[in-house]
Protein backbone atom coordinates (compact mmCIF):
# COMPACT_ATOMS: atom_id res chain seq x y z
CA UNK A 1 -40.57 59.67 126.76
CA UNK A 2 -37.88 56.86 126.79
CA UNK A 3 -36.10 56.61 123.23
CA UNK A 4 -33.44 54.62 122.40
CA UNK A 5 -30.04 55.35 120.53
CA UNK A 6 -30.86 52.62 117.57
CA UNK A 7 -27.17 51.58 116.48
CA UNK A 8 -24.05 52.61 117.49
CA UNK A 9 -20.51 53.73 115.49
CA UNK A 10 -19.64 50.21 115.25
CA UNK A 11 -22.47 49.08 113.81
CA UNK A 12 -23.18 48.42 110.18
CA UNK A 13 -26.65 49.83 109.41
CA UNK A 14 -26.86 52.46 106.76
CA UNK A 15 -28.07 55.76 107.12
CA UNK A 16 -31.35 55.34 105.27
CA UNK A 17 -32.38 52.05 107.28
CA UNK A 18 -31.32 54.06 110.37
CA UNK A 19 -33.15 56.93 109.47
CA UNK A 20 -36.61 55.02 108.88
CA UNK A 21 -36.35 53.59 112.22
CA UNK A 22 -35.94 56.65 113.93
CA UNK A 23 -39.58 57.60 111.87
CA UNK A 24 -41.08 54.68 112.98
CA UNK A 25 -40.20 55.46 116.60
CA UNK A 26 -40.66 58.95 116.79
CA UNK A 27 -44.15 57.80 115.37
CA UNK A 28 -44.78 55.28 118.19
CA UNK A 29 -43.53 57.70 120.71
CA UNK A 30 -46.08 60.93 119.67
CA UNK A 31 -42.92 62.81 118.52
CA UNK A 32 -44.68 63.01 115.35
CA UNK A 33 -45.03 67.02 115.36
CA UNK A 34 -41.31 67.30 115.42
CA UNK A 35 -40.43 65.00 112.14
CA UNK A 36 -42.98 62.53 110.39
CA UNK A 37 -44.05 60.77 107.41
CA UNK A 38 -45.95 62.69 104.90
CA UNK A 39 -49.26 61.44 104.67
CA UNK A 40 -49.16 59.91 101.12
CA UNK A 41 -45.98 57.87 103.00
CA UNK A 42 -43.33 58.45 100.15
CA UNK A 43 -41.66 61.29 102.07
CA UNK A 44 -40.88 62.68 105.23
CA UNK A 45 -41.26 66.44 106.83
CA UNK A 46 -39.37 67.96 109.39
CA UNK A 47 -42.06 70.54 111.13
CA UNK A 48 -39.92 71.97 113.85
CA UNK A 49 -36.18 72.26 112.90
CA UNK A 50 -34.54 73.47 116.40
CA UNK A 51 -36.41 70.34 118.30
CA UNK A 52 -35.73 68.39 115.75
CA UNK A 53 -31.56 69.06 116.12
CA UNK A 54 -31.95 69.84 119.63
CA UNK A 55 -33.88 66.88 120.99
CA UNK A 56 -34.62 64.42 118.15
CA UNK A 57 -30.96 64.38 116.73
CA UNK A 58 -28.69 63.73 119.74
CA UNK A 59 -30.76 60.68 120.80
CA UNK A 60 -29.77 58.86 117.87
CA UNK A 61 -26.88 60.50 116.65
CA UNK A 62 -23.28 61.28 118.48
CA UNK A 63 -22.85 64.91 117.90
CA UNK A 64 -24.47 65.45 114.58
CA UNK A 65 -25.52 69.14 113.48
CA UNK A 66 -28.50 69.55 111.19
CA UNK A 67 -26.23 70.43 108.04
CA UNK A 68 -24.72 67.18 108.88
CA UNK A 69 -28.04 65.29 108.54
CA UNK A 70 -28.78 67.26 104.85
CA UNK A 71 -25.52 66.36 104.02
CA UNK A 72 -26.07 62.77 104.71
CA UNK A 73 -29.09 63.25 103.09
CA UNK A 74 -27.64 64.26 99.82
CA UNK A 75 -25.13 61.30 99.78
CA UNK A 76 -27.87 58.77 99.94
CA UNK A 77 -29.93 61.11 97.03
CA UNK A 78 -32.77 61.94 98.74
CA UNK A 79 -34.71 65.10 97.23
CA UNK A 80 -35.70 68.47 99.38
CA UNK A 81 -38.79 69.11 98.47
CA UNK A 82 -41.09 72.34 99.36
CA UNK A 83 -44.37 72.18 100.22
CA UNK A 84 -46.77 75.11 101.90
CA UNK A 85 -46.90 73.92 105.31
CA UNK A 86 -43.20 72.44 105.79
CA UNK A 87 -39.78 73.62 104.17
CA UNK A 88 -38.08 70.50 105.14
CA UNK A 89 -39.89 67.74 103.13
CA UNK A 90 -37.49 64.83 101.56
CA UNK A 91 -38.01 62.02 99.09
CA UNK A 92 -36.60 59.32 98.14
CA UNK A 93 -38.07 56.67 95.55
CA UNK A 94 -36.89 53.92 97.72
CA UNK A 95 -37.91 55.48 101.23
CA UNK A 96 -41.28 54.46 102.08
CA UNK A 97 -43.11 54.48 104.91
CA UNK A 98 -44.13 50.75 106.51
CA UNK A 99 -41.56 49.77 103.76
CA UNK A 100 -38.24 49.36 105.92
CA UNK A 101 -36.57 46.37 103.58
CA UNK A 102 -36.45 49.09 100.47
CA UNK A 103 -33.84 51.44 102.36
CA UNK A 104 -31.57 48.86 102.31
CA UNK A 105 -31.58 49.29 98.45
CA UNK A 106 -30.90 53.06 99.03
CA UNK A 107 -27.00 53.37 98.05
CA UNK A 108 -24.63 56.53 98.85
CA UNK A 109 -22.56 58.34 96.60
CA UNK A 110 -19.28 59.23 96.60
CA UNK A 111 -18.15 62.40 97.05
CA UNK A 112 -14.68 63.60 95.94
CA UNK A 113 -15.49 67.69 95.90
CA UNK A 114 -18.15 70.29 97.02
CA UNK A 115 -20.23 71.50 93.79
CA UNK A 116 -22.68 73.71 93.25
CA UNK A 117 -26.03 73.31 95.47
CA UNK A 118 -28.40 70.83 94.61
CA UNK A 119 -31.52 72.66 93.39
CA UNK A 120 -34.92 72.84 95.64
CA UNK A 121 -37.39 70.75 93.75
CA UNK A 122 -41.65 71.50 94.17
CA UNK A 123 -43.03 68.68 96.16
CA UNK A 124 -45.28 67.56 92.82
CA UNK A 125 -42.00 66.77 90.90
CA UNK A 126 -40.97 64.22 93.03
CA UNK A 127 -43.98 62.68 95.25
CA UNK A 128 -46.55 61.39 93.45
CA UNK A 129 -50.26 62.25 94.17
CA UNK A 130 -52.08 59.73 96.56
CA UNK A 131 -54.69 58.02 94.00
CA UNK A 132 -57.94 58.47 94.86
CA UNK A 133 -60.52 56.00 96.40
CA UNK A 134 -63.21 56.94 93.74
């Protein structure tokens, strides 16, 4: 499967607009059972961590480990989320999928020192349920 490295060093795209296109073409390229969007759309899961840093990662990233990824992650306040079937589930408000143009709203954080951990938040906290059709 031919993938492309989106943006280089040089280039100015944030992390979160990066990020969503590397969903999008994971998505188009069946790569789905490695990392995807959750089905509701307002988060994404990553099902398979060691393909996910060993294959997924280095196409789009020069030399990134996975703590790496969570950290950048936490700088652009997304929220790790639990859920039964994946332990890697994030969220951000402004991270939606088919919704590229709202990452670019996403801001980072600076960070001067290492505090304590972030706590783990239960999926319901943060994504909202998927109304129904009724």
């Amino acid at each position: 499967i031919y993938m492309t490295r989106l943006v280089g060093k040089k280039d100015q795209v944030k992390f979160p607009e990066k990020l969503h296109m590397i969903l999008e073409e994971i998505q188009t390229a069946g790569l789905d059972y490695i990392v995807s969007w959750q089905p509701n759309g307002s988060a994404f899961a990553i099902h398979q961590k060691d393909k996910f840093v060993n294959e997924i990662l280095p196409r789009f990233f020069d030399s990134i480990k996975f703590r790496s990824f969570q950290r950048q992650l936490q700088i652009y306040n997304f929220s790790l989320c639990r859920t039964r079937r994946a332990r890697y589930v994030y969220h951000h408000e402004f991270f939606l999928q088919g919704r590229s143009s709202l990452s670019r709203q996403i801001t980072g954080i600076r960070i001067k020192h290492v505090g304590p951990r972030r706590s783990i938040k239960h999926v319901s906290e943060v994504i909202p349920e998927k109304p129904n059709d009724d």
